[in-house]
C-alpha atoms as a PDB file:
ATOM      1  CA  UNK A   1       0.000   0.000   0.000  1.00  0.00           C
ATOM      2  CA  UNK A   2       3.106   2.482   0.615  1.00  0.00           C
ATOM      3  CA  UNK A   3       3.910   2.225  -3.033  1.00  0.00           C
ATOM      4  CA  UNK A   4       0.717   3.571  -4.093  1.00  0.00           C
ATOM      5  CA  UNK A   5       1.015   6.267  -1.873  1.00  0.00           C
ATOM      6  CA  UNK A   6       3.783   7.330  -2.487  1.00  0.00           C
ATOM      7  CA  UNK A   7       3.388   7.766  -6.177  1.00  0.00           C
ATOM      8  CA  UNK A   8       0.137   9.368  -5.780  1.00  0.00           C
ATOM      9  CA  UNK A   9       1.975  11.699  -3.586  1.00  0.00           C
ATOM     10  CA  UNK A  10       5.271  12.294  -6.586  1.00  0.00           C
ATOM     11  CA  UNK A  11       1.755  12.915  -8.789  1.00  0.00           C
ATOM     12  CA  UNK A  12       0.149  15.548  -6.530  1.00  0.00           C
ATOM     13  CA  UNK A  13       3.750  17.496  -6.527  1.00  0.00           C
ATOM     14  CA  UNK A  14       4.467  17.313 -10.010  1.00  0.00           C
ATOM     15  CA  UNK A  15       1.186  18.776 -10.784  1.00  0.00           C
ATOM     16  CA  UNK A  16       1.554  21.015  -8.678  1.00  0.00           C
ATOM     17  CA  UNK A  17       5.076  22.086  -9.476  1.00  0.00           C
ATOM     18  CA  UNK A  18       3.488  22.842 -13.723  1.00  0.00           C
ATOM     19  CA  UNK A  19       0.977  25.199 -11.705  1.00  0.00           C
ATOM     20  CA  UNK A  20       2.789  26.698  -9.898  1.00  0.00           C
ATOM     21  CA  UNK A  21       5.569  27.616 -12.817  1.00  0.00           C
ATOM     22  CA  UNK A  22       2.071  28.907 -14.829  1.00  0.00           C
ATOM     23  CA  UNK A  23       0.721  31.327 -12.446  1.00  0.00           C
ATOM     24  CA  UNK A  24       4.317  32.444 -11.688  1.00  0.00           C
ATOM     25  CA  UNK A  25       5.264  35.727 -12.243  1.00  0.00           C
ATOM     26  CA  UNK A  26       8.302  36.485 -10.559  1.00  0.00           C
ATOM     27  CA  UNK A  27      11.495  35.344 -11.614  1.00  0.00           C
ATOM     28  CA  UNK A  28      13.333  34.499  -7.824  1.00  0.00           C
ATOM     29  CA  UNK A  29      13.680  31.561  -6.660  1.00  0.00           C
ATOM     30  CA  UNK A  30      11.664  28.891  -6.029  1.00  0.00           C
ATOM     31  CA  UNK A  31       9.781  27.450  -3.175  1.00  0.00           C
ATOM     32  CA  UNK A  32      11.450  25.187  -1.399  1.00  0.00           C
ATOM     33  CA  UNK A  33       8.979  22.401  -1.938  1.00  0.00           C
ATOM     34  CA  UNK A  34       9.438  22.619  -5.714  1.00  0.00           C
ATOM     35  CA  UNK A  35      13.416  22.983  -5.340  1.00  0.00           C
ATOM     36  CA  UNK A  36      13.351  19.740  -3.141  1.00  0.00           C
ATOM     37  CA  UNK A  37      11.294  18.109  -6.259  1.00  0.00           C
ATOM     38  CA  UNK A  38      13.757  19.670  -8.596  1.00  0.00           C
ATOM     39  CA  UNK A  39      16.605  17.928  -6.712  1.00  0.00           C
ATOM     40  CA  UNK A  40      14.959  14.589  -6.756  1.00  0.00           C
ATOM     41  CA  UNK A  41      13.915  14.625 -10.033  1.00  0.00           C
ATOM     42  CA  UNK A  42      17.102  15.348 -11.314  1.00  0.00           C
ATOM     43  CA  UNK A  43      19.159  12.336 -10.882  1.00  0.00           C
ATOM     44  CA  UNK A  44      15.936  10.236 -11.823  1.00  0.00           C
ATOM     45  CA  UNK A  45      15.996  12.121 -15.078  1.00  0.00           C
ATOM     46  CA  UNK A  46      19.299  11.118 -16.036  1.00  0.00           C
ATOM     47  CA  UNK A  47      19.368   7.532 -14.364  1.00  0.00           C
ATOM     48  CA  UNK A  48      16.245   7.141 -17.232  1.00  0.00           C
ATOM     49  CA  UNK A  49      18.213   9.014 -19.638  1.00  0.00           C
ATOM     50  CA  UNK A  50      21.635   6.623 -19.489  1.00  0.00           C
ATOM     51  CA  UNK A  51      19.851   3.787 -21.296  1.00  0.00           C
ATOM     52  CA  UNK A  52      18.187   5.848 -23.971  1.00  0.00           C
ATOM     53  CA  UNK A  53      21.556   7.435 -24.917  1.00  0.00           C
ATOM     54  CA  UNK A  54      23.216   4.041 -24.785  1.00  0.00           C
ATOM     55  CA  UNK A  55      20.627   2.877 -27.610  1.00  0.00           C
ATOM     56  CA  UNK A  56      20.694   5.745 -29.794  1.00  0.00           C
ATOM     57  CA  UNK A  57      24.818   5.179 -29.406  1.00  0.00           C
ATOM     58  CA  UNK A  58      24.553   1.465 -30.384  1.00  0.00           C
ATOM     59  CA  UNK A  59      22.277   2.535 -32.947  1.00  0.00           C
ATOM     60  CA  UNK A  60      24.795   5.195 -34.243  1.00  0.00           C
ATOM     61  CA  UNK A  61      27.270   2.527 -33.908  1.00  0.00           C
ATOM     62  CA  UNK A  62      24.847  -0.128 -36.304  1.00  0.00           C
ATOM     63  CA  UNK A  63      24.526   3.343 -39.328  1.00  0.00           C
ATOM     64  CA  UNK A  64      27.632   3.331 -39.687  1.00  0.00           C
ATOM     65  CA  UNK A  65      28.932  -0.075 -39.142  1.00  0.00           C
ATOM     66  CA  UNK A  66      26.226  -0.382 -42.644  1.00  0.00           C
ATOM     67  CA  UNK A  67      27.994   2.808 -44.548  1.00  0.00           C
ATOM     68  CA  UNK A  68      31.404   0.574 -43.677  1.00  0.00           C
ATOM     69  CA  UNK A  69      29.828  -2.286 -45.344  1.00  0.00           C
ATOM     70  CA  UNK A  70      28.934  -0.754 -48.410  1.00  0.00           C
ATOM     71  CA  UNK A  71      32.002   1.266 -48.260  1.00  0.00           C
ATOM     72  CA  UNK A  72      34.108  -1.784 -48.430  1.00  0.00           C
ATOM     73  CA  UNK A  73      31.858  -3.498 -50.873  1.00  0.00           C
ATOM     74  CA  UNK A  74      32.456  -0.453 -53.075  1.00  0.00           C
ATOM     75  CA  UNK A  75      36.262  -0.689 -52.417  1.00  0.00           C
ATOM     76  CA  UNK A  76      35.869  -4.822 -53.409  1.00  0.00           C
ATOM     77  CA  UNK A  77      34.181  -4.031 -56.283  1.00  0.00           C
ATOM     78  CA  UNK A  78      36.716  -1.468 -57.576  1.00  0.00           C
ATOM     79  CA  UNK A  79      39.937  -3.919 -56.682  1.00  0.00           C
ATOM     80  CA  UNK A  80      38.398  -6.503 -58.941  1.00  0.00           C
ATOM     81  CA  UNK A  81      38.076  -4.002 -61.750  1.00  0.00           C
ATOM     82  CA  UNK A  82      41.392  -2.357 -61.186  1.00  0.00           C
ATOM     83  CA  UNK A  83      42.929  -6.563 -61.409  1.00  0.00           C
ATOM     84  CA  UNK A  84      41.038  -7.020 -64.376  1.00  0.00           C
ATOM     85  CA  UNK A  85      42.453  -4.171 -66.337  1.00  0.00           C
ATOM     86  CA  UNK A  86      45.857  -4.821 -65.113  1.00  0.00           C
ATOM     87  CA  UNK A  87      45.121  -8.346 -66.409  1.00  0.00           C
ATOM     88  CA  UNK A  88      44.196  -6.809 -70.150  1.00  0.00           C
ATOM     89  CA  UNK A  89      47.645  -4.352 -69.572  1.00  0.00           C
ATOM     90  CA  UNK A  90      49.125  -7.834 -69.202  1.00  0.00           C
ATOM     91  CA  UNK A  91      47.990  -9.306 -72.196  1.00  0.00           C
ATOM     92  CA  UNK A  92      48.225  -6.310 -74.058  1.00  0.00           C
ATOM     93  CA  UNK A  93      52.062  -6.266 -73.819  1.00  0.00           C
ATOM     94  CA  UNK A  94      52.423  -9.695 -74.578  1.00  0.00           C
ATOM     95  CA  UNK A  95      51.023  -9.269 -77.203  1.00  0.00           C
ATOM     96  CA  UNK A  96      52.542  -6.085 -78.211  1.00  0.00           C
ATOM     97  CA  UNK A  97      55.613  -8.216 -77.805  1.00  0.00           C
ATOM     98  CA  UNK A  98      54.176 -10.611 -80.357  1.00  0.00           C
ATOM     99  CA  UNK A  99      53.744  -7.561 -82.961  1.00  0.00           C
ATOM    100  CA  UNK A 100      57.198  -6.208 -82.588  1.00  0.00           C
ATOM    101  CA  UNK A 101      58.651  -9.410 -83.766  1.00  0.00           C
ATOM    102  CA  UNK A 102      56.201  -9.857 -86.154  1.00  0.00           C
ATOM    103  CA  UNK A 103      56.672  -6.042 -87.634  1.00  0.00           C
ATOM    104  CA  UNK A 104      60.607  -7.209 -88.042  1.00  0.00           C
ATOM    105  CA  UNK A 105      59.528 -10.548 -90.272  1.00  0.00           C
ATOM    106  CA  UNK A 106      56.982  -8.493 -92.044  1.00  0.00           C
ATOM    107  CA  UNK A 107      60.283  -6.358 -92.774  1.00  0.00           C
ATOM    108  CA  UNK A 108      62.598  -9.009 -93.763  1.00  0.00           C
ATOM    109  CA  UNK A 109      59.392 -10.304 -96.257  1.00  0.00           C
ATOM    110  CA  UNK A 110      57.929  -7.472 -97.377  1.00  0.00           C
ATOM    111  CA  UNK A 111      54.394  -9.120 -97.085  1.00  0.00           C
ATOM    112  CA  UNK A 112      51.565  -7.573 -95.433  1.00  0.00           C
ATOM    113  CA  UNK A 113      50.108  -9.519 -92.309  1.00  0.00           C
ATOM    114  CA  UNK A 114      46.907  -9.243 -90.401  1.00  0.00           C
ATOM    115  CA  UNK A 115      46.833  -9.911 -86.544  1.00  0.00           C
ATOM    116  CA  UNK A 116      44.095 -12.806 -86.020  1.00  0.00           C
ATOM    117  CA  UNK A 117      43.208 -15.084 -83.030  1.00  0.00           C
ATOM    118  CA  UNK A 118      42.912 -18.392 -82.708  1.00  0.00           C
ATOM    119  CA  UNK A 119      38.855 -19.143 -81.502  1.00  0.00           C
ATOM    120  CA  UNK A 120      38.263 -22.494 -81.995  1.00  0.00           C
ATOM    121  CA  UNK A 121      40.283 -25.940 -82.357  1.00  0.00           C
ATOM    122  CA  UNK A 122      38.709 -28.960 -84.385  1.00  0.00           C
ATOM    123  CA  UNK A 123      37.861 -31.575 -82.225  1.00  0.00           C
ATOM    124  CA  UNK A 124      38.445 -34.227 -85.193  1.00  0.00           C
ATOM    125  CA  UNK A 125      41.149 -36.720 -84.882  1.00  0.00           C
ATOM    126  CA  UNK A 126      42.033 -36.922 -88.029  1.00  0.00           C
ATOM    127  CA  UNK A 127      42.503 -33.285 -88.904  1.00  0.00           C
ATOM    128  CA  UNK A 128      44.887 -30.622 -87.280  1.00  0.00           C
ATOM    129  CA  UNK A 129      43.197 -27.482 -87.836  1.00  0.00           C
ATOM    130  CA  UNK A 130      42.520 -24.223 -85.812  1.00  0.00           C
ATOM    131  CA  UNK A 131      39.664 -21.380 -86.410  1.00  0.00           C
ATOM    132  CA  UNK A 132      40.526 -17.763 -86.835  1.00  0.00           C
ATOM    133  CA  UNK A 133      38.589 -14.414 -86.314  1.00  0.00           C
ATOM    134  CA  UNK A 134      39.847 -12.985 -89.669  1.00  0.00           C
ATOM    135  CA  UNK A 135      37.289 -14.179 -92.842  1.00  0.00           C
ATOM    136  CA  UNK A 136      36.921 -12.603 -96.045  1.00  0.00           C
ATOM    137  CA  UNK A 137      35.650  -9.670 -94.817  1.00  0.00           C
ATOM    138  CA  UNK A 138      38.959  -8.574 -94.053  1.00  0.00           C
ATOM    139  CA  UNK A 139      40.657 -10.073 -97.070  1.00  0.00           C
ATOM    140  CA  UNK A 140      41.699 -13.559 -95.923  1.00  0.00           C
ATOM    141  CA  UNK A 141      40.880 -16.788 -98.333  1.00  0.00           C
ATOM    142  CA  UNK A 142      41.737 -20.197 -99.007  1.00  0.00           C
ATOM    143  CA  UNK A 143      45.359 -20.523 -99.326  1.00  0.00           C
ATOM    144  CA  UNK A 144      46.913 -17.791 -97.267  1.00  0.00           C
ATOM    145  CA  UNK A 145      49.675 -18.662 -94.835  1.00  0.00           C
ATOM    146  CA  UNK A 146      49.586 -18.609 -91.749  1.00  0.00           C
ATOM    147  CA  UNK A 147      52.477 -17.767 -89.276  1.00  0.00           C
ATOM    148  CA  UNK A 148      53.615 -16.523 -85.294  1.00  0.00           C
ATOM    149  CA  UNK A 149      56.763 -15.135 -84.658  1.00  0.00           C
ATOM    150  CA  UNK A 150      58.274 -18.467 -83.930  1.00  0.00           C
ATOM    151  CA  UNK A 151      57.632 -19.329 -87.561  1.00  0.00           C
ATOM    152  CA  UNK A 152      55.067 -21.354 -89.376  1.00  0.00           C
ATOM    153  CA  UNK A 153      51.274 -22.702 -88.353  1.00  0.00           C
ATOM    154  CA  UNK A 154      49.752 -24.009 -91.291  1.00  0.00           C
ATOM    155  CA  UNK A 155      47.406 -22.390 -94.547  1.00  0.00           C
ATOM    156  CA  UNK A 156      43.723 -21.408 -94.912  1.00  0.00           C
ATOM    157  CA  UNK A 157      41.735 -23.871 -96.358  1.00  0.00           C
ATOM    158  CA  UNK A 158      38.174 -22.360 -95.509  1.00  0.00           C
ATOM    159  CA  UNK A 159      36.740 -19.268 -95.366  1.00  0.00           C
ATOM    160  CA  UNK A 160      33.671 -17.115 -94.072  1.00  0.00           C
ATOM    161  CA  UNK A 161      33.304 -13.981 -93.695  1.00  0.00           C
ATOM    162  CA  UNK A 162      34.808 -13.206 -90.496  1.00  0.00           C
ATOM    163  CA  UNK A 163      36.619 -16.599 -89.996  1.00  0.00           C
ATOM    164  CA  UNK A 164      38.853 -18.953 -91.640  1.00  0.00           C
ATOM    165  CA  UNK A 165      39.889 -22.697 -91.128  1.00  0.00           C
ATOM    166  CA  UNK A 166      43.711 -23.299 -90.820  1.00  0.00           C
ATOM    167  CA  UNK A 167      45.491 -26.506 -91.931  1.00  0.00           C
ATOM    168  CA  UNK A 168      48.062 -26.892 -88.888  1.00  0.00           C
ATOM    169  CA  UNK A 169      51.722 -28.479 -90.460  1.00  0.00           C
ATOM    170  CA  UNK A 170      50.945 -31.163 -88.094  1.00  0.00           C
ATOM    171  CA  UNK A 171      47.615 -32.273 -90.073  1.00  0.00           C
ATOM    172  CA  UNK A 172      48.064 -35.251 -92.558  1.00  0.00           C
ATOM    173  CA  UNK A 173      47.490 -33.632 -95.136  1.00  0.00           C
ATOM    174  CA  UNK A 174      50.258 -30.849 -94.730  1.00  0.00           C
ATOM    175  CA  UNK A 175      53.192 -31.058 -97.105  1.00  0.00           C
ATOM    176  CA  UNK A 176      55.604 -28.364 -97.397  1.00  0.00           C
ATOM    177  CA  UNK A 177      58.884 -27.892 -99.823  1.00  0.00           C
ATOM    178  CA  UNK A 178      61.709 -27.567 -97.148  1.00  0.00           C
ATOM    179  CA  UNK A 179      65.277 -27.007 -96.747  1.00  0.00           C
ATOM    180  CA  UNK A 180      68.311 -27.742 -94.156  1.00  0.00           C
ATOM    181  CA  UNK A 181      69.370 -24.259 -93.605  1.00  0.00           C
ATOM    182  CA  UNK A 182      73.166 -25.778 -93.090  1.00  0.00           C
ATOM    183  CA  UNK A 183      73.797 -28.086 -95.717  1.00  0.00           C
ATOM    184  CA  UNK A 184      70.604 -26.682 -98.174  1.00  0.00           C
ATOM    185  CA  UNK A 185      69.262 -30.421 -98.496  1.00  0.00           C
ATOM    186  CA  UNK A 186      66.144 -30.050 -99.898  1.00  0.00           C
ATOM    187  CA  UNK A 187      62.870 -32.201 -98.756  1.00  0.00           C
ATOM    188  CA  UNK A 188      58.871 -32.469 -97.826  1.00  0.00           C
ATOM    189  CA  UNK A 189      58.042 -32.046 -94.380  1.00  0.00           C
ATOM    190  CA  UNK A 190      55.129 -33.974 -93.955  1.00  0.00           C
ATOM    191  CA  UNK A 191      52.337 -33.623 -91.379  1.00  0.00           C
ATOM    192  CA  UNK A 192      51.747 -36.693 -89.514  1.00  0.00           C
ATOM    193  CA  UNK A 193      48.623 -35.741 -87.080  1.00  0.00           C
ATOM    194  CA  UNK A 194      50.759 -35.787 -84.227  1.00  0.00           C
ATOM    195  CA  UNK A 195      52.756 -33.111 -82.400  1.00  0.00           C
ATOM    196  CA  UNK A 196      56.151 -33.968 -84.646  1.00  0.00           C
ATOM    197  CA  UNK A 197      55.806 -34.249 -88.340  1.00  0.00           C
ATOM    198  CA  UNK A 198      58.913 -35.554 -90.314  1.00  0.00           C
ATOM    199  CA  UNK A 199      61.029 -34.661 -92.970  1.00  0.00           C
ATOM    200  CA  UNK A 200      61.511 -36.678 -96.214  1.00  0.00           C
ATOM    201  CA  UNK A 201      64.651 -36.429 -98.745  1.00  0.00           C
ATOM    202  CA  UNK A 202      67.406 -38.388-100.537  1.00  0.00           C
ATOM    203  CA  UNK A 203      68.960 -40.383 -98.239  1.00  0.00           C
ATOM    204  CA  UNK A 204      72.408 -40.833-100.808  1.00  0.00           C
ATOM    205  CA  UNK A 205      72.418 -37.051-101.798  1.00  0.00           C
ATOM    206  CA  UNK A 206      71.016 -35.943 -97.836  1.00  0.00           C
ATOM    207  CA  UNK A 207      73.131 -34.083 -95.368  1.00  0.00           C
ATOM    208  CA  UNK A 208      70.788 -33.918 -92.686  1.00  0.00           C
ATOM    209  CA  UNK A 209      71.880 -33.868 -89.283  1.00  0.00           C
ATOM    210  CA  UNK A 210      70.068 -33.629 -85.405  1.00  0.00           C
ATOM    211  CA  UNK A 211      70.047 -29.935 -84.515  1.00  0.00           C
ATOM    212  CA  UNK A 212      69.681 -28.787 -88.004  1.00  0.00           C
ATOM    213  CA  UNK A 213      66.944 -25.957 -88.817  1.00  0.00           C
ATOM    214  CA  UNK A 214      64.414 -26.890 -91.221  1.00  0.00           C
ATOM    215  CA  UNK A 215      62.939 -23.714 -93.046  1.00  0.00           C
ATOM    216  CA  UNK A 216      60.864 -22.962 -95.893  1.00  0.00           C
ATOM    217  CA  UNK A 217      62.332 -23.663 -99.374  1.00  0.00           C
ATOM    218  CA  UNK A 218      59.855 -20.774-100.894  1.00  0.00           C
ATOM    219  CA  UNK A 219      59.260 -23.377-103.801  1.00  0.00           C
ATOM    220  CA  UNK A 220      56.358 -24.762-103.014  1.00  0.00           C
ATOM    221  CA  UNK A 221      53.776 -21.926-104.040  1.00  0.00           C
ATOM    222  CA  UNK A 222      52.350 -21.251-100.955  1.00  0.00           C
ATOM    223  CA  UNK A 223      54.997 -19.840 -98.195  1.00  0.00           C
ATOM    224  CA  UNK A 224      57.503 -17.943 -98.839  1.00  0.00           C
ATOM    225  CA  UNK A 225      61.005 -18.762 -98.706  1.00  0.00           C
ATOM    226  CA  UNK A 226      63.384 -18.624 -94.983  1.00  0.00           C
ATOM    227  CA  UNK A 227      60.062 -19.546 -92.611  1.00  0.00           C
ATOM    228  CA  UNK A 228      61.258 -21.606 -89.602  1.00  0.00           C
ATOM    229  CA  UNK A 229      59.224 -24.775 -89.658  1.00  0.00           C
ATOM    230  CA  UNK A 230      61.729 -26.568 -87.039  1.00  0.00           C
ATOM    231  CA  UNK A 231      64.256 -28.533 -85.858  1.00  0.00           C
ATOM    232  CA  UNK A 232      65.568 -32.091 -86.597  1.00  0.00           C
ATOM    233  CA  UNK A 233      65.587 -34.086 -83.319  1.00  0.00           C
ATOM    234  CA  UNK A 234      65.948 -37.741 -84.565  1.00  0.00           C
ATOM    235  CA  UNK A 235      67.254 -39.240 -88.019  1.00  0.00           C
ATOM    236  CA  UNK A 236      65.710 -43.112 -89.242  1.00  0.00           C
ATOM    237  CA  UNK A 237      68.019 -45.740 -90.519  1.00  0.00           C
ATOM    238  CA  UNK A 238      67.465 -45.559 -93.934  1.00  0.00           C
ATOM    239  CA  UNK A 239      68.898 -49.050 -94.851  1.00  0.00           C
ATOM    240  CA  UNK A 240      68.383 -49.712 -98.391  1.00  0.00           C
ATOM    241  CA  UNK A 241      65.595 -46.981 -98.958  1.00  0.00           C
ATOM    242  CA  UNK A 242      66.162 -43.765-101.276  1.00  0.00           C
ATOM    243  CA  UNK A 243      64.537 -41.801 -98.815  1.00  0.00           C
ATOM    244  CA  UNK A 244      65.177 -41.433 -95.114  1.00  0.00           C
ATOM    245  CA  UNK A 245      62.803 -39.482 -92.736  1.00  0.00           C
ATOM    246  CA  UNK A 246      64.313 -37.194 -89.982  1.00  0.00           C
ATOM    247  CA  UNK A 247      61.738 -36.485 -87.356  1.00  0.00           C
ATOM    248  CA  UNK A 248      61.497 -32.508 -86.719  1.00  0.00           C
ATOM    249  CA  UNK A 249      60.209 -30.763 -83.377  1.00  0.00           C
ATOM    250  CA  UNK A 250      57.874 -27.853 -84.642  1.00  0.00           C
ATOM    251  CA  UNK A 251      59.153 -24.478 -84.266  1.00  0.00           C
ATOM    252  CA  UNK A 252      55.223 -23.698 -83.362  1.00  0.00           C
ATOM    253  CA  UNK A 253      54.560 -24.029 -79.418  1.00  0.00           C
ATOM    254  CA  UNK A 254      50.817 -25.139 -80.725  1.00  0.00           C
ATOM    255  CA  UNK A 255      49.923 -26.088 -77.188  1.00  0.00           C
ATOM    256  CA  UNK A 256      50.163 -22.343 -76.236  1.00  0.00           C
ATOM    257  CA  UNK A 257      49.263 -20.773 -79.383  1.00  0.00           C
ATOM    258  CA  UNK A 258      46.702 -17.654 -79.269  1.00  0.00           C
ATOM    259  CA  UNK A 259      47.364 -15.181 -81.479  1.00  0.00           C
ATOM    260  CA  UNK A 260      48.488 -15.689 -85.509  1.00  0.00           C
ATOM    261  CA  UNK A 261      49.409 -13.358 -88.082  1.00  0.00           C
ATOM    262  CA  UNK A 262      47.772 -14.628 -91.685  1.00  0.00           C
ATOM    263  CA  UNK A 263      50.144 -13.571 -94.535  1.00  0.00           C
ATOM    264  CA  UNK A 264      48.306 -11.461 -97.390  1.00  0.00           C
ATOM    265  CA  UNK A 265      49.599 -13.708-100.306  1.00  0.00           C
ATOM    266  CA  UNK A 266      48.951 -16.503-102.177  1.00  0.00           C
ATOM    267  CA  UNK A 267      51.321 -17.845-104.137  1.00  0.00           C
ATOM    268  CA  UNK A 268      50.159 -17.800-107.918  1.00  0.00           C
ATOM    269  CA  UNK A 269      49.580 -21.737-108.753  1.00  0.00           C
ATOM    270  CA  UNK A 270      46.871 -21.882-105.220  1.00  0.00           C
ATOM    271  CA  UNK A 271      44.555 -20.022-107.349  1.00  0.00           C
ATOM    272  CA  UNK A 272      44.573 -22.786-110.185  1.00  0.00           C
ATOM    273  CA  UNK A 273      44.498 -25.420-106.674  1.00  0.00           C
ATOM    274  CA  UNK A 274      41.448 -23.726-104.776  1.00  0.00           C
ATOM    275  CA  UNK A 275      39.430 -23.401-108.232  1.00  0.00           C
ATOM    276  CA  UNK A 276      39.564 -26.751-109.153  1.00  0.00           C
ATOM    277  CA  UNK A 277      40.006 -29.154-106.064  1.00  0.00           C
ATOM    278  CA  UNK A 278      43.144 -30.917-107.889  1.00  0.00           C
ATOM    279  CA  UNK A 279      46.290 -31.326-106.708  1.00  0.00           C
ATOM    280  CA  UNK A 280      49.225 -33.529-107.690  1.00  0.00           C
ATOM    281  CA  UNK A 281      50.713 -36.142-105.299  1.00  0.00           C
ATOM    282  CA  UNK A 282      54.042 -34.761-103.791  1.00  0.00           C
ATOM    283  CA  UNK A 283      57.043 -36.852-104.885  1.00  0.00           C
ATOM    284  CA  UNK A 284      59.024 -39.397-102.712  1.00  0.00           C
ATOM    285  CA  UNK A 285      55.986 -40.124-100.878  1.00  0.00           C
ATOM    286  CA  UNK A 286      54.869 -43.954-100.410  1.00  0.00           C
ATOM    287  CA  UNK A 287      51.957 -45.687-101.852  1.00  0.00           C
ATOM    288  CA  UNK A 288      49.988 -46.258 -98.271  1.00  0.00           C
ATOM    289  CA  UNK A 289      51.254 -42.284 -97.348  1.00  0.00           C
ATOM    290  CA  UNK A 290      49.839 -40.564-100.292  1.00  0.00           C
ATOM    291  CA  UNK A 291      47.960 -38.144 -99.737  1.00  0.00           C
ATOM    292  CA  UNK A 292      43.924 -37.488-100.918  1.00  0.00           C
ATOM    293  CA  UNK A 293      41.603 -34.668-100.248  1.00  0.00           C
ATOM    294  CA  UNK A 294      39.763 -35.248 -96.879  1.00  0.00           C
ATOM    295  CA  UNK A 295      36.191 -35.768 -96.656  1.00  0.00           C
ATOM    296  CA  UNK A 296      35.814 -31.960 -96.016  1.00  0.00           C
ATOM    297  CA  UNK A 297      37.689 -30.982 -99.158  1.00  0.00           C
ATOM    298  CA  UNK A 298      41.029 -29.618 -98.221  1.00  0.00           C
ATOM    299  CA  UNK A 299      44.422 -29.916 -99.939  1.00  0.00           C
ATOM    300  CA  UNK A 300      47.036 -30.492 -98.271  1.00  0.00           C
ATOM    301  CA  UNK A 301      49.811 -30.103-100.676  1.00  0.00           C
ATOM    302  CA  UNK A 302      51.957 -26.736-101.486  1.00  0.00           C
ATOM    303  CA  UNK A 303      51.572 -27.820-105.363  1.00  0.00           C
END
């Protein structure tokens, strides 16, 4: 029952306290009833006002614990844009590697060449053949070479308008005039669908030997002459055979290859060979090795 009392009693004062401040018109001090209440009331007030002002700092806290968030969501966001251009810086001066040694070959030949990527890779096992983003559109057809900076890839044999098919040197049906670039022994380096293709000549007449540099004779019709096609790693005993086959690591890395350069030339006797799907069989090449067009039409031959 004191409770009750007692806050009945806190009621009565405060009440009258707010009339007594109305009707008021002095400004000394105050009674000392209301001063007592004052005094009271006082530490009440702010004993009720420490948790408020705890919440509204926890909620303070909570505001900008969010604009932190999205702060460093922002900051996130920009770090993986900022890596990905660095990435394309990246790949723009490897490849702007790729073009200065390219601009020196296109020098030394005197042929224009268009910068082309490889898109695609044919999936067939018995072709070696990669797709380009260069077609007619931009001038590229059927028997245009195609070359990196470490030396040759292989020749369009199909074209669309903004791609073209490329026979790799490793595809069976690549066969390209060659020379020893020491001893000028002239041969065929024939594709052989796998990563190594090989290189035929006269085993009496030969001087082939491991290490040699096989290049481009320029006789063939299709690539010029002095294009590194690779390097003789192994030499077959050529017993009592006129022709003895060295086996030649490409000069290519075609596991890593991205970006090609297609040669603006065609070498006068490809027109004659794209018109009329005819070819003649290369020479020194065995019965069960000769080579016919595939089922999807392409030579394979330089002429």
């Amino acid at each position: 029952m004191s409770a009750p009392i007692v806050l009945g009693a806190l009621i009565l004062m405060a009440l009258a306290s707010i009339v007594g401040d109305r009707t008021r018109s002095d400004s000394g001090d105050l009674p000392w009833w209301q001063g007592l209440w004052l005094e009271v009331t006082i530490p009440v007030q702010k004993a009720v006002a420490i948790p408020s002002e705890a919440l509204a700092g926890v909620w303070r806290s909570y505001l900008s614990l969010v604009d932190l968030r999205a702060e460093n969501d922002g900051l996130q966001a920009r770090l993986l844009e900022l890596e990905e251009t660095n990435l394309q810086l990246r790949e723009a001066l490897v490849s702007s590697g790729h073009l200065d040694q390219i601009v020196e070959m296109r020098d030394t030949f005197e042929v224009p060449m268009l910068p082309s990527e490889i898109v695609g890779l044919d999936v067939s096992p018995f072709f070696r053949s990669v797709l380009v983003d260069r077609g007619s559109e931009h001038g590229v057809f059927a028997g245009n070479p195609v070359i990196t900076h470490q030396g040759v890839v292989g020749v369009v044999t199909r074209t669309s308008p903004h791609a073209a098919k490329t026979m790799l040197v490793l595809d069976r049906q690549s066969a390209i005039d060659s020379v020893i670039q020491r001893s000028r022994t002239r041969g065929m380096v024939y594709g052989r669908g796998t990563g190594q293709p090989e290189f035929e000549f006269e085993a009496r007449s030969g001087d082939v030997r491991v290490g040699d540099l096989v290049l481009t004779s320029g006789l063939g019709g299709v690539y010029p002459k002095g294009l590194k096609l690779g390097q003789v790693t192994a030499l077959s005993d050529p017993g009592g055979s006129l022709v003895q086959i060295a086996t030649v690591a490409p000069a290519v890395d075609f596991g890593r290859l991205e970006h090609v350069f297609v040669m603006m030339r065609r070498g006068p006797g490809m027109d004659l060979l794209y018109e009329t799907g005819e070819y003649v069989d290369p020479p020194g090449r065995k019965t069960e090795d000769q080579v016919g067009t595939s089922a999807e039409g392409d030579p394979g031959t330089e002429g």
